[in-house]
N, C-alpha and C. Protein backbone atom coordinates (compact mmCIF):
# COMPACT_ATOMS: atom_id res chain seq x y z
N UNK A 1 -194.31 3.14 -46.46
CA UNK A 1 -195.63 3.68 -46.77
C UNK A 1 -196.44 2.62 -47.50
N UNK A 2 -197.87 2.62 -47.20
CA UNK A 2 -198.58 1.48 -47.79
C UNK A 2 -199.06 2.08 -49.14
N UNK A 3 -200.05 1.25 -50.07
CA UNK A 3 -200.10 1.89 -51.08
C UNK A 3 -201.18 2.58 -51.18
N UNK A 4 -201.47 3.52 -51.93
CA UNK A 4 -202.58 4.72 -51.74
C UNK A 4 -203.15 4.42 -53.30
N UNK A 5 -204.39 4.88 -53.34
CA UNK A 5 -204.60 4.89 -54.68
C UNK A 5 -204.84 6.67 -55.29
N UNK A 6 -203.56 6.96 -56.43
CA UNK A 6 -203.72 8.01 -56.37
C UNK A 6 -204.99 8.89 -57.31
N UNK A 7 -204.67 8.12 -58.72
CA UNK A 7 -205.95 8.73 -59.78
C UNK A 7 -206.16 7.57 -60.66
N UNK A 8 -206.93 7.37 -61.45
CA UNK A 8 -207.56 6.71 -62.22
C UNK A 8 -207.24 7.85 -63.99
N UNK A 9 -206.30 6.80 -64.59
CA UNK A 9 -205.62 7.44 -65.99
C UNK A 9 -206.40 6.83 -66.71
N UNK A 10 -207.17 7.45 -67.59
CA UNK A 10 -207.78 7.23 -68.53
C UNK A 10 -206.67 8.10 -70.21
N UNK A 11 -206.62 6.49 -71.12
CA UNK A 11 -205.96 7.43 -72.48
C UNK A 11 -206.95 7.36 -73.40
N UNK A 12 -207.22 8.39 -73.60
CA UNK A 12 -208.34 9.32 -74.72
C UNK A 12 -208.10 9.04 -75.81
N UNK A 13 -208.76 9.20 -77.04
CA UNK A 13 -208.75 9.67 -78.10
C UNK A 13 -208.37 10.96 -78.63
N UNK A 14 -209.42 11.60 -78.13
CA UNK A 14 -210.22 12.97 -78.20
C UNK A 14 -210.17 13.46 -77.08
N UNK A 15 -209.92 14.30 -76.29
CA UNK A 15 -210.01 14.85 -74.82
C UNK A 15 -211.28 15.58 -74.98
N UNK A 16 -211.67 16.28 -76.26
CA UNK A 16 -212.71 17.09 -75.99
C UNK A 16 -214.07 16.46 -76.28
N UNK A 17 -214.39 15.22 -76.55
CA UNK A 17 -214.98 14.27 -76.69
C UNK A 17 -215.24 13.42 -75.58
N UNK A 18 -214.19 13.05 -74.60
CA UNK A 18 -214.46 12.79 -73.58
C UNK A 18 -214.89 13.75 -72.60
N UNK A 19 -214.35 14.61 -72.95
CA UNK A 19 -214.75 16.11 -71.57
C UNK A 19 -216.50 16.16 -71.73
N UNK A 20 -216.55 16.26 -72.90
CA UNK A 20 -218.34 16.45 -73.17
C UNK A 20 -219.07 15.72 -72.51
N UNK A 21 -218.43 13.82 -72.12
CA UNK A 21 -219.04 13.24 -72.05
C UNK A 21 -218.95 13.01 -70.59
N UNK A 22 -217.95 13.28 -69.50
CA UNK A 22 -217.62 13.12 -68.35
C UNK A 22 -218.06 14.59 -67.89
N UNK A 23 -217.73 15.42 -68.20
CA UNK A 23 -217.89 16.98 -67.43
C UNK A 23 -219.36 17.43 -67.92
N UNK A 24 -219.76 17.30 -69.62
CA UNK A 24 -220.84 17.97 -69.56
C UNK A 24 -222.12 17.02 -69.34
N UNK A 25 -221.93 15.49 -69.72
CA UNK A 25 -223.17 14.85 -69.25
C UNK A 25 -223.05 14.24 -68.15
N UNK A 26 -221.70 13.70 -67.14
CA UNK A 26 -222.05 13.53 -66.05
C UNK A 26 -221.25 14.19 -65.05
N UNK A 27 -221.24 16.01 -65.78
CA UNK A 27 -221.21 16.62 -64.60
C UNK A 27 -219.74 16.62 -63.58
N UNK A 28 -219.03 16.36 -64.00
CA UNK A 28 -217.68 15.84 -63.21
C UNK A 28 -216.84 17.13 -63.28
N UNK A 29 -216.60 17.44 -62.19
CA UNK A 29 -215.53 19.44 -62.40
C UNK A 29 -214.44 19.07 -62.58
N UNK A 30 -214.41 19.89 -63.90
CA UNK A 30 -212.88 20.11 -63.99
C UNK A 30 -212.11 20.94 -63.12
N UNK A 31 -211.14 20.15 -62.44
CA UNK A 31 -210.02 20.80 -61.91
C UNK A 31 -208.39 21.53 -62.51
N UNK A 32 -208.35 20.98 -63.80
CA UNK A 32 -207.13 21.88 -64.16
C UNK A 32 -207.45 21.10 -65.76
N UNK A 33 -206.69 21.79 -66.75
CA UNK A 33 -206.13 21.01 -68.12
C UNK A 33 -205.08 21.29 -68.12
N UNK A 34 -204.28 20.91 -69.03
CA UNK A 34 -202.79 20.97 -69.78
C UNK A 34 -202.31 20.55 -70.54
N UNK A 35 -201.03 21.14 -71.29
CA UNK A 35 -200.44 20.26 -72.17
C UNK A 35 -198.96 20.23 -71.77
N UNK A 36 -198.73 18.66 -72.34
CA UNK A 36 -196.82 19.17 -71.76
C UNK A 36 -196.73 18.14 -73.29
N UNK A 37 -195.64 18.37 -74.10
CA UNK A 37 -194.63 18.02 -74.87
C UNK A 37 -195.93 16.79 -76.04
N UNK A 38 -196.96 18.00 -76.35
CA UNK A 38 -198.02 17.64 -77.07
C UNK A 38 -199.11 16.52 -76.74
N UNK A 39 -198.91 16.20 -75.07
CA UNK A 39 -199.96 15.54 -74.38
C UNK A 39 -200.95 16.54 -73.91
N UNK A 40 -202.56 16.50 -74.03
CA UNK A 40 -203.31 16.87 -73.31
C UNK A 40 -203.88 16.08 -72.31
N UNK A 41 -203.43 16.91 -71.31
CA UNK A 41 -204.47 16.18 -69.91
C UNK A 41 -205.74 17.16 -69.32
N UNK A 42 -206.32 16.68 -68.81
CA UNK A 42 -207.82 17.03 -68.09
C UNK A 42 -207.91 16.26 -66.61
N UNK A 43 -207.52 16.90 -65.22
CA UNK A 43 -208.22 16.08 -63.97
C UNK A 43 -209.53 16.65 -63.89
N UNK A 44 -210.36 16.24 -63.84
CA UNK A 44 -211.54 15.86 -62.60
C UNK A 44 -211.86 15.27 -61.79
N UNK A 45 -212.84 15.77 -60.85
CA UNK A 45 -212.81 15.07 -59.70
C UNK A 45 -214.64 14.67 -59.71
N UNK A 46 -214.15 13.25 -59.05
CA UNK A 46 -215.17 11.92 -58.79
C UNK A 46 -215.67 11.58 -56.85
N UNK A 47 -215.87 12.92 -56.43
CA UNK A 47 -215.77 12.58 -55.22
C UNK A 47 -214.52 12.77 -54.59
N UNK A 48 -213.83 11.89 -54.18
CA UNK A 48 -212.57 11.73 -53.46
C UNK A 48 -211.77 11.13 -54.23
N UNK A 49 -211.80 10.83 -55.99
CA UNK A 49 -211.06 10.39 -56.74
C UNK A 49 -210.77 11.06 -57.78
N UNK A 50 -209.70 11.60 -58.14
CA UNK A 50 -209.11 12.33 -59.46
C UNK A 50 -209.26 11.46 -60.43
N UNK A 51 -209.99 11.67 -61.28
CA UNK A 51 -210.02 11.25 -62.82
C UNK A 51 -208.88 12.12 -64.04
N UNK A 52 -208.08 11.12 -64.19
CA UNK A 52 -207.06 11.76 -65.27
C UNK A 52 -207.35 11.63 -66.76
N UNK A 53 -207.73 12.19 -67.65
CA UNK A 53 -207.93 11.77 -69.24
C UNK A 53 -206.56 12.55 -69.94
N UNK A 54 -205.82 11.37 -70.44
CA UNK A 54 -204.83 11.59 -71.04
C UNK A 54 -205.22 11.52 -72.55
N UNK A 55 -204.78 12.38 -73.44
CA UNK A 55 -204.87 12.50 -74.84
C UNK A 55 -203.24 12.79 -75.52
N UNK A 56 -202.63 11.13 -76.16
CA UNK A 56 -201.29 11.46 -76.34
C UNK A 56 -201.35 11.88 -77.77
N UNK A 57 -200.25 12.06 -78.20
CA UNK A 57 -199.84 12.99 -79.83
C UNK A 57 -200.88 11.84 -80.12
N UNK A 58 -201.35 12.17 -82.16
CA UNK A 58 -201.50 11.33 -83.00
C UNK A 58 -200.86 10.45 -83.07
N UNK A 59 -199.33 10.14 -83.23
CA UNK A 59 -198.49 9.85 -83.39
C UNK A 59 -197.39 8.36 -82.73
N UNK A 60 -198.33 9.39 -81.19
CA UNK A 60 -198.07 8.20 -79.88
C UNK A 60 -199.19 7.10 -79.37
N UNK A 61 -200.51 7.25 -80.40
CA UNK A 61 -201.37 7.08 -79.58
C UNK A 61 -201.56 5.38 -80.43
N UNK A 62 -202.11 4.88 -79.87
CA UNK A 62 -202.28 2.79 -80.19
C UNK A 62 -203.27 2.39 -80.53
N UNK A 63 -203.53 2.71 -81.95
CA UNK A 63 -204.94 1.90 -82.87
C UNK A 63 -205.34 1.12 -82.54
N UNK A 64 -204.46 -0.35 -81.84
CA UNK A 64 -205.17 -0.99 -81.58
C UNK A 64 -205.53 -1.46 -80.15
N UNK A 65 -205.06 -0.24 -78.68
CA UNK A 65 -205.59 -0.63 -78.00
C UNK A 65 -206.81 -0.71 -77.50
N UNK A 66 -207.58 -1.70 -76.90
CA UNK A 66 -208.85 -2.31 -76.59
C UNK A 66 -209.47 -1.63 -74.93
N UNK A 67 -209.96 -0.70 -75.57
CA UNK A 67 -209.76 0.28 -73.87
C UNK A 67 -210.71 -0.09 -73.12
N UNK A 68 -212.06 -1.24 -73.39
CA UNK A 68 -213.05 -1.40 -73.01
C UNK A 68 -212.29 -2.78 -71.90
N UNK A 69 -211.32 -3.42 -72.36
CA UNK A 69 -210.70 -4.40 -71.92
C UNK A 69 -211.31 -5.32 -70.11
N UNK A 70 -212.44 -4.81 -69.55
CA UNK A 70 -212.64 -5.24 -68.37
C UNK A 70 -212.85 -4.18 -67.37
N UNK A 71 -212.24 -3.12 -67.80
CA UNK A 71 -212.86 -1.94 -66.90
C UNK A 71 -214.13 -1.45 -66.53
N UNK A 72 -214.34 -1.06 -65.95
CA UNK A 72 -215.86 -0.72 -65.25
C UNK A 72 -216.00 0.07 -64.55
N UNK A 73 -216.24 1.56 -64.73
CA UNK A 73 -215.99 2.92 -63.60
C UNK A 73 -217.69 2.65 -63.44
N UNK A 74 -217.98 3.44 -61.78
CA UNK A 74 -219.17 3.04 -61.55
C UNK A 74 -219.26 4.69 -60.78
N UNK A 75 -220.29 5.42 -60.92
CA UNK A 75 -220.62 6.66 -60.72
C UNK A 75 -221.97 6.45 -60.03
N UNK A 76 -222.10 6.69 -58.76
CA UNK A 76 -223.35 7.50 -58.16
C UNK A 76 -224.14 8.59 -58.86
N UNK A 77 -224.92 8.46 -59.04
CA UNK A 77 -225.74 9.85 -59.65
C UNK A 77 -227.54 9.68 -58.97
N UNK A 78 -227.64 10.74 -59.20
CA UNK A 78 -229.56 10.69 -58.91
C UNK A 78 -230.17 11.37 -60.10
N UNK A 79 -231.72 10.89 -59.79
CA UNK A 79 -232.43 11.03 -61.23
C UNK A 79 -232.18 9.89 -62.23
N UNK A 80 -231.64 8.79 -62.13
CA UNK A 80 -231.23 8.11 -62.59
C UNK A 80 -231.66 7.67 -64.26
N UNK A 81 -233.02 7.70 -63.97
CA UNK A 81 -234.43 8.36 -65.18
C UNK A 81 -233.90 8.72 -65.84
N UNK A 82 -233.32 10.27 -65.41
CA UNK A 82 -233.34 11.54 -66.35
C UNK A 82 -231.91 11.51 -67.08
N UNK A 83 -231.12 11.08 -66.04
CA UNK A 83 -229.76 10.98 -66.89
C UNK A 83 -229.37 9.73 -67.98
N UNK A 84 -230.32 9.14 -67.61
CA UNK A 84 -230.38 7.55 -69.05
C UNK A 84 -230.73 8.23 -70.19
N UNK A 85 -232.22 9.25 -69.83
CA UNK A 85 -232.66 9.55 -70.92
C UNK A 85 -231.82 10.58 -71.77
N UNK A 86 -231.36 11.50 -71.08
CA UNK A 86 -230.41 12.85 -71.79
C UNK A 86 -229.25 11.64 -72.32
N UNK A 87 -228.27 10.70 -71.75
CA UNK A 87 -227.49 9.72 -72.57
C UNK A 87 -228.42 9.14 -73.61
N UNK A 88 -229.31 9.15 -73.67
CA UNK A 88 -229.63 8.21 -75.00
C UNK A 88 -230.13 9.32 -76.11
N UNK A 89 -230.53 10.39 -75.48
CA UNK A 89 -230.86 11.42 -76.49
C UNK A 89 -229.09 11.83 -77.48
N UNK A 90 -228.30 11.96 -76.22
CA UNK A 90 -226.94 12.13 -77.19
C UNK A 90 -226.57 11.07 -77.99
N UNK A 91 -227.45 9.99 -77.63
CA UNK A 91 -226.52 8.69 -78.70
C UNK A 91 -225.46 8.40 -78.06
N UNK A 92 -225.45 8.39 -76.97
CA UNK A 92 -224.25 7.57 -76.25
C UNK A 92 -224.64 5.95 -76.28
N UNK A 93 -223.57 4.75 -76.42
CA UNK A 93 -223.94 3.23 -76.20
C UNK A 93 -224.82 2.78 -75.38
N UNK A 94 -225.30 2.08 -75.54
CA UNK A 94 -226.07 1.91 -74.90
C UNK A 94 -225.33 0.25 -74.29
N UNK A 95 -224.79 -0.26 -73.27
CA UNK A 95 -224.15 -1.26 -72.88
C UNK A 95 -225.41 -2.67 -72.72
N UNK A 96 -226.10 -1.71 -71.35
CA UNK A 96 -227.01 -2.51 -70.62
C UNK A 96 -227.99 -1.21 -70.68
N UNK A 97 -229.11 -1.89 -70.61
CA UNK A 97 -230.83 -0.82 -70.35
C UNK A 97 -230.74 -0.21 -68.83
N UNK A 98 -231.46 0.68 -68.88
CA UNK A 98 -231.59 0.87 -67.54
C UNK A 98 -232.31 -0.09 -66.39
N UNK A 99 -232.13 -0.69 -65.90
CA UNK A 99 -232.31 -1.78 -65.43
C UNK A 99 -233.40 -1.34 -63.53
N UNK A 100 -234.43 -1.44 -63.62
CA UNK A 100 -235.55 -0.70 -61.98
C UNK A 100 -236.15 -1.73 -61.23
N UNK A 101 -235.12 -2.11 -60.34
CA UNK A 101 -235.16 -3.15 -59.30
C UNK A 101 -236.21 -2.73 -58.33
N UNK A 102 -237.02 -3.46 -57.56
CA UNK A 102 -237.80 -3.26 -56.11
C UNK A 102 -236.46 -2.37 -54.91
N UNK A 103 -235.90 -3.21 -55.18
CA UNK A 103 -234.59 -3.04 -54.07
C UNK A 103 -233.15 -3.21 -54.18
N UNK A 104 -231.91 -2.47 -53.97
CA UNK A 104 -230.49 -2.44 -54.37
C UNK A 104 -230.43 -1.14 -55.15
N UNK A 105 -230.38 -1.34 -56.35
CA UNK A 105 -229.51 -0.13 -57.16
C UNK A 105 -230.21 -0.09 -58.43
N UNK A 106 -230.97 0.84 -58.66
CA UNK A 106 -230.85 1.30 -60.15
C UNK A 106 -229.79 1.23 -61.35
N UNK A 107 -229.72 0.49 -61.74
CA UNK A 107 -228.27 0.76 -62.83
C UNK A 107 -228.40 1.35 -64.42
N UNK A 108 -227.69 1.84 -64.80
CA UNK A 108 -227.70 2.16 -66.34
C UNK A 108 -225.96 1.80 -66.57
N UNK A 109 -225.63 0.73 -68.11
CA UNK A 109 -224.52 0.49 -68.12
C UNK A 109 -224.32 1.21 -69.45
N UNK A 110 -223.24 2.37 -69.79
CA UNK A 110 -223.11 2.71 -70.72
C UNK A 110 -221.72 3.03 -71.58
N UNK A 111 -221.13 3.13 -72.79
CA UNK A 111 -219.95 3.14 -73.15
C UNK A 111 -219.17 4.62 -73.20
N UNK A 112 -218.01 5.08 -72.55
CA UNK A 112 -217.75 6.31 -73.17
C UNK A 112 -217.12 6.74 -74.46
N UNK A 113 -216.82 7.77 -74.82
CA UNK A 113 -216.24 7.91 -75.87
C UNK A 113 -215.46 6.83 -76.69
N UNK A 114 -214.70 6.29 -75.78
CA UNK A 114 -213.51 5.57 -76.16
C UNK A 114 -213.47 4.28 -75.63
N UNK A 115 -215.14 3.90 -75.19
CA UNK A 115 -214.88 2.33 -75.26
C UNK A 115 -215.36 2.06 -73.87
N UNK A 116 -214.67 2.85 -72.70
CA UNK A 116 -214.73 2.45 -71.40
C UNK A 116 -216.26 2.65 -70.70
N UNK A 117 -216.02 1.67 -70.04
CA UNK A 117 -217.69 0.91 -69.22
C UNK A 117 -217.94 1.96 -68.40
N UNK A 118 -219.30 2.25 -68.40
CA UNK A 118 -219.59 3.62 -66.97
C UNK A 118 -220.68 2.97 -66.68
N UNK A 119 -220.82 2.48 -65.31
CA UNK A 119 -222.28 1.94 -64.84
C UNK A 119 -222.52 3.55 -64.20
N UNK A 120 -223.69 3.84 -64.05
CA UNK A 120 -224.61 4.11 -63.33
C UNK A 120 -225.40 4.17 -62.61
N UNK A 121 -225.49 4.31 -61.17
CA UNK A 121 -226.30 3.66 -60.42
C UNK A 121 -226.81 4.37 -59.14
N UNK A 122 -227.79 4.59 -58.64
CA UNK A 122 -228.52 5.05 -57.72
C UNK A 122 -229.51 4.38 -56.86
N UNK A 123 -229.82 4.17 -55.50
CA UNK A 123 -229.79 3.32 -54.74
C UNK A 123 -231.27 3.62 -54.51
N UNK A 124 -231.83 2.54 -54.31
CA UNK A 124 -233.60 2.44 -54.61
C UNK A 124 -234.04 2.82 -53.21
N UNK A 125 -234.91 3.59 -53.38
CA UNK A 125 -235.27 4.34 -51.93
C UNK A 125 -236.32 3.10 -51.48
N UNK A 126 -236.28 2.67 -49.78
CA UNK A 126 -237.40 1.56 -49.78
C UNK A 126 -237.87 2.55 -48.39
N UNK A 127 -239.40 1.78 -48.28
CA UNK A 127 -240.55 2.10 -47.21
C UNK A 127 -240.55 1.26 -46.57
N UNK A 128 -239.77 1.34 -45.17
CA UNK A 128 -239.83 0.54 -43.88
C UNK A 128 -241.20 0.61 -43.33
């Protein structure tokens, strides 16, 4: 069997901190939570990609890992406007500005909870 890509593991801080910030500002359905042996997990779904947010014990979890490390999740959205502006009203990072090209992609680059890169981007309507 070749290799498949199954989900994208994200380790949390806060699960309910990230949920706010994935499910309630960009909207992402939750498909199940849980806990097993004092881990909380959360899937959602990204389209055709399961998003996993893992939240391990206090105990288990790594002060000093660097979660921003090169990652870069990149989300389709529309309104692109409106959803910069509701992120900046919450005080979410601000990475990169929203950035309004003639042509290509709208982008907004912003930080989540816990560090990790979320571009934003929506594809510039042109007049043939």
């Amino acid at each position: 069997m070749g290799s498949v890509f199954a989900n994208l593991i994200l380790d949390v801080g806060d699960i309910e901190r990230s949920l706010a910030f994935y499910h309630d500002m960009l909207n992402l359905p939750i498909e199940r939570q849980e806990s097993l042996e004092g881990h909380r997990l959360a899937y959602l779904h990204a389209g055709d990609t399961q998003i996993l947010l893992l939240q391990q014990p206090k105990d288990e979890q790594n002060p000093s890992l660097l979660r921003s490390g090169g990652l870069v999740m990149k989300f389709y959205v529309s309104e692109i406007r409106k959803v910069a502006s509701i992120l900046q009203e919450k005080q979410v990072t601000v990475l990169q500005a929203l950035e309004m090209p003639a042509h290509g992609e709208r982008t907004f680059l912003v930080a989540d909870p816990d560090g990790y890169a979320v571009l934003l981007a929506e594809p510039v309507e042109t007049l043939n």
